[in-house]
Structure formats: C-alpha cells, structure tokens
Protein backbone atom coordinates (compact mmCIF):
# COMPACT_ATOMS: atom_id res chain seq x y z
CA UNK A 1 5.15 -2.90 -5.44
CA UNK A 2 2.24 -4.88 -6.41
CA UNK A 3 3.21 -7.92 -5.42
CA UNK A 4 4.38 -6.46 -1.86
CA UNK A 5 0.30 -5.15 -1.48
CA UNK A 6 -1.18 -8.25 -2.57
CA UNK A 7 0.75 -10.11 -0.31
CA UNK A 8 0.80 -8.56 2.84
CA UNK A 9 -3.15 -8.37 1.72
CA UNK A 10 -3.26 -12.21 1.67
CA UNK A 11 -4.47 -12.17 -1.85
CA UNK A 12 -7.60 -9.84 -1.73
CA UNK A 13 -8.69 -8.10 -4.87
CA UNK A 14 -10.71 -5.22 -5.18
CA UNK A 15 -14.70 -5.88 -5.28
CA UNK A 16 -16.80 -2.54 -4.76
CA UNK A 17 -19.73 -0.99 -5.72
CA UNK A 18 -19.50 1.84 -7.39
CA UNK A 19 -16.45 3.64 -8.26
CA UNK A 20 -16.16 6.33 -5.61
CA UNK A 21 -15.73 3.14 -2.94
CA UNK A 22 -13.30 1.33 -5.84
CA UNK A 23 -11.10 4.43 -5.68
CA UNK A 24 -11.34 5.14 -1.72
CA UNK A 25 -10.14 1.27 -1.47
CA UNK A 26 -7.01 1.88 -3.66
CA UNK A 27 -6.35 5.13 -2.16
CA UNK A 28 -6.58 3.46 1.32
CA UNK A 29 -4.43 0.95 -0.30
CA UNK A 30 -1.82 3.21 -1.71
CA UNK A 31 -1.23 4.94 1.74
CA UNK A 32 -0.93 1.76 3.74
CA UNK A 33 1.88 1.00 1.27
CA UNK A 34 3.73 3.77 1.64
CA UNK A 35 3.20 3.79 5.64
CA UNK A 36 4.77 0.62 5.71
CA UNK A 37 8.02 1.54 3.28
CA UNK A 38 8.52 4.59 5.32
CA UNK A 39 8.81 2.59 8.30
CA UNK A 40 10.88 -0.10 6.96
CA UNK A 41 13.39 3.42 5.71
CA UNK A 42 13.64 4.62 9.18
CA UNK A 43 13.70 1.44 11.25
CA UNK A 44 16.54 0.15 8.64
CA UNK A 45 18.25 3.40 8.42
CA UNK A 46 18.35 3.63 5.03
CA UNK A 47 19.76 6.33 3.00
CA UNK A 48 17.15 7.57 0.81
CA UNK A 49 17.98 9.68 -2.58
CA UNK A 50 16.99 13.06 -0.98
C-alpha cells in the first residue's frame, strides 16, 4: 500500500503546517488510494471477498 501511494505520488512526502492540513493531506491521500483500487476491481473484474 505504501509503496503503491508514494509511487504513483512520484516520491512526495508530507510537508504541512499545522496538523489539521497534515491530516486533510493524508485523508486526501487515503481516498485517492482507494479510488484507484476500486477501479482497478471493476475494470479487472475481480472477485472481491464480499
């Protein structure tokens, strides 16, 4: 997982101020993730465990 987000975010680490911002970042983060994984589910058809 972490190296998937750092990747497809060329290498960018986290540098806010304050740690509202820090945790919008990683939230913002955290969605785009799973946004792309659902995508790659459905466009691959992949059975999930549901």
């Amino acid at each position: 997982v972490f190296g998937f987000v750092e990747n497809s975010m060329h290498g960018s680490s986290l540098r806010s101020i304050g740690f509202d911002r820090a945790v919008l970042n990683t939230d913002l983060t955290n969605l785009t993730y799973n946004l792309l994984r659902y995508e790659q589910v459905k466009r691959l058809n992949l059975k999930t465990w549901r």
